[in-house]
C-alpha atoms as a PDB file:
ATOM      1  CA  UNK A   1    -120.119 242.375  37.085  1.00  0.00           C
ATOM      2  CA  UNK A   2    -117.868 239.683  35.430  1.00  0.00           C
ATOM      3  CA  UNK A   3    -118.952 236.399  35.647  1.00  0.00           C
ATOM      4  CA  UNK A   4    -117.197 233.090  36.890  1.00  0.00           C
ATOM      5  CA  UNK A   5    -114.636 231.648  34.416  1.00  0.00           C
ATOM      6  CA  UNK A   6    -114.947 228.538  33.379  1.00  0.00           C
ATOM      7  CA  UNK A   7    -112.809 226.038  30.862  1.00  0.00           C
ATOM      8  CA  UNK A   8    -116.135 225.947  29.129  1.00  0.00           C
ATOM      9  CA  UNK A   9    -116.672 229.716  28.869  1.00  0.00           C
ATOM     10  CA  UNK A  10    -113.078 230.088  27.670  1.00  0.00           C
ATOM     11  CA  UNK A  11    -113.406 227.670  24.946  1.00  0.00           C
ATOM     12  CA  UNK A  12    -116.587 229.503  24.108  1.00  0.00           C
ATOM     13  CA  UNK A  13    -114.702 232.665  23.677  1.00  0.00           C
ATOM     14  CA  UNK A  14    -111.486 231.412  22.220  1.00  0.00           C
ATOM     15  CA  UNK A  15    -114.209 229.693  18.984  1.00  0.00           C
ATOM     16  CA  UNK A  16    -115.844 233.192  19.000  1.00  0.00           C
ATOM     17  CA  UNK A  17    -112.614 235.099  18.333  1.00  0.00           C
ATOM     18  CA  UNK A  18    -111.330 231.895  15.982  1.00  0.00           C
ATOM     19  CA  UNK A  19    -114.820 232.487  13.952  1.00  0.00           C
ATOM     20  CA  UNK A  20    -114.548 235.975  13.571  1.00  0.00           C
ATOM     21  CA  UNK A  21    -110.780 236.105  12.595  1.00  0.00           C
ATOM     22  CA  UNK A  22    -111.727 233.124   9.745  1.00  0.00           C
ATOM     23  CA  UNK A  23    -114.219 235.023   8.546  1.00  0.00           C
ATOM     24  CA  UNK A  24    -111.359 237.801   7.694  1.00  0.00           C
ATOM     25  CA  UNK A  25    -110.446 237.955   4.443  1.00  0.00           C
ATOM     26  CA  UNK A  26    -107.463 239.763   4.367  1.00  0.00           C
ATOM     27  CA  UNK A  27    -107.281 241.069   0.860  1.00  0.00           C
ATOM     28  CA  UNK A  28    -111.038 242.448   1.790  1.00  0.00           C
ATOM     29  CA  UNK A  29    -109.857 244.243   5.051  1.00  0.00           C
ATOM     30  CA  UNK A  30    -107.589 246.846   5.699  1.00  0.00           C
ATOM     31  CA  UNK A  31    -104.096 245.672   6.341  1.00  0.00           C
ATOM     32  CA  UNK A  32    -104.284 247.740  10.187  1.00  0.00           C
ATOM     33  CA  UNK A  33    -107.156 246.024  11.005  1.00  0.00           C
ATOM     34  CA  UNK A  34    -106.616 242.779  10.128  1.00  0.00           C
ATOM     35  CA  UNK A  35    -103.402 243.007  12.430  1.00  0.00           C
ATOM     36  CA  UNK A  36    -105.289 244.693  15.301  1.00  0.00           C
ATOM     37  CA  UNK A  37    -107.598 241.367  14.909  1.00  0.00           C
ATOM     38  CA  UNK A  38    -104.462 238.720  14.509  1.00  0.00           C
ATOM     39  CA  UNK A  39    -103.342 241.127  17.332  1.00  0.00           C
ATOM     40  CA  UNK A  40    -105.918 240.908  19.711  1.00  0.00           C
ATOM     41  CA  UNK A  41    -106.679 236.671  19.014  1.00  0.00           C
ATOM     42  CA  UNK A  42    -102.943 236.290  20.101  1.00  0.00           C
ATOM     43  CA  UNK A  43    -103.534 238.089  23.364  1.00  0.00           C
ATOM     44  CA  UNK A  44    -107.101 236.108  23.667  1.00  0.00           C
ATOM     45  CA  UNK A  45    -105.237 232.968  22.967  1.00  0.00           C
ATOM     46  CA  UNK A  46    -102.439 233.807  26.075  1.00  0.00           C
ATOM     47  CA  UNK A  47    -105.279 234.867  28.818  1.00  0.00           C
ATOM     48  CA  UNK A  48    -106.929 231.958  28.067  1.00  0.00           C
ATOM     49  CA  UNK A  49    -104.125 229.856  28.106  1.00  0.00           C
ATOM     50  CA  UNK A  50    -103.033 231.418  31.274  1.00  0.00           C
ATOM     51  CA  UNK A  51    -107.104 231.374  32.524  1.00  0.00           C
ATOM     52  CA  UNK A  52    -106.974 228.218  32.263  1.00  0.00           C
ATOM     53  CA  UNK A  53    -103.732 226.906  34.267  1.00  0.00           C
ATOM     54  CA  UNK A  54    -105.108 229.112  37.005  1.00  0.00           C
ATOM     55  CA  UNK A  55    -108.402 227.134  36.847  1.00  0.00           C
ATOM     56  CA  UNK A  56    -106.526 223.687  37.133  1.00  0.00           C
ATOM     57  CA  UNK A  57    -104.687 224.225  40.036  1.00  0.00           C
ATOM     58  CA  UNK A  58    -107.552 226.144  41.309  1.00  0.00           C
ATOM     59  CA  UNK A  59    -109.065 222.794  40.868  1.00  0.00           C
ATOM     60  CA  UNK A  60    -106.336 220.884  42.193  1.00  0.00           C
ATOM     61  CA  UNK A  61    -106.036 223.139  44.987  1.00  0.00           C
ATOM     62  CA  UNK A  62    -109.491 222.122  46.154  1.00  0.00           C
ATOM     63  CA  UNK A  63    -109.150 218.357  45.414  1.00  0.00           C
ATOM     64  CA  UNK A  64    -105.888 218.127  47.617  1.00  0.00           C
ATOM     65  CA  UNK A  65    -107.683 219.940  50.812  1.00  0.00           C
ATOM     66  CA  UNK A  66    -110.426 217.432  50.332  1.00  0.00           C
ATOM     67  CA  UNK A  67    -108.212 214.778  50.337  1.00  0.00           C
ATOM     68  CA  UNK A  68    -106.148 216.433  53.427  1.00  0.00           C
ATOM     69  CA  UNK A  69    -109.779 216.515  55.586  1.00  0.00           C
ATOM     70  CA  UNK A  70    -110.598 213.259  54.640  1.00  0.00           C
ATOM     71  CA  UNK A  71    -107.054 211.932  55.352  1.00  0.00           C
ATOM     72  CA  UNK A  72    -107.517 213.902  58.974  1.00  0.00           C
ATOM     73  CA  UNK A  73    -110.931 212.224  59.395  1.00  0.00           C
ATOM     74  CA  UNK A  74    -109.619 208.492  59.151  1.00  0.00           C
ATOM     75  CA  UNK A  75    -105.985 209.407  60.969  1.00  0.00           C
ATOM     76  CA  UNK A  76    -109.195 210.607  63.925  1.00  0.00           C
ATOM     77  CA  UNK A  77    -110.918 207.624  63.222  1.00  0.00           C
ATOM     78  CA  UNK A  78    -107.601 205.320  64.245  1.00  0.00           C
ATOM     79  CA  UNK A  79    -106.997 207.166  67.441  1.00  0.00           C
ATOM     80  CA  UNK A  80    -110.083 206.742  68.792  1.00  0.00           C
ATOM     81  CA  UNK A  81    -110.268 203.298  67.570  1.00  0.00           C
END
């Protein structure tokens, strides 16, 4: 089972892949698989870019219905008042 995403788990995983691809030297490695690698960090890098937008106004999505029930409790609060 996957577990929850997080800015902080992306950023984990986005230094992982950054590690392993400086650790590539690419006279050392076979030309195919030092693409595949350069390959597969430039679809890394777009998930977690697009991981993390969906996080922030995941965020934001929550902060703005807090902000809508706390705006409802003081328009309640004035009625009654």
């Amino acid at each position: 089972m996957a577990r929850n995403m997080t800015i902080e788990s992306l950023l984990r995983k986005i230094q992982s892949e950054i590690n392993k691809i400086w650790k590539l030297d690419p006279d050392k490695v076979d030309p195919i698989t030092y693409k595949q690698y350069l390959d597969k960090a430039r679809v890394m890098g777009y998930l977690c870019s697009v991981g993390g937008q969906l996080l922030e106004k995941h965020d934001l999505e929550k902060r703005l219905e807090k902000l809508e029930e706390d705006l409802g409790k003081i328009e309640e609060s004035r009625r009654v008042a």
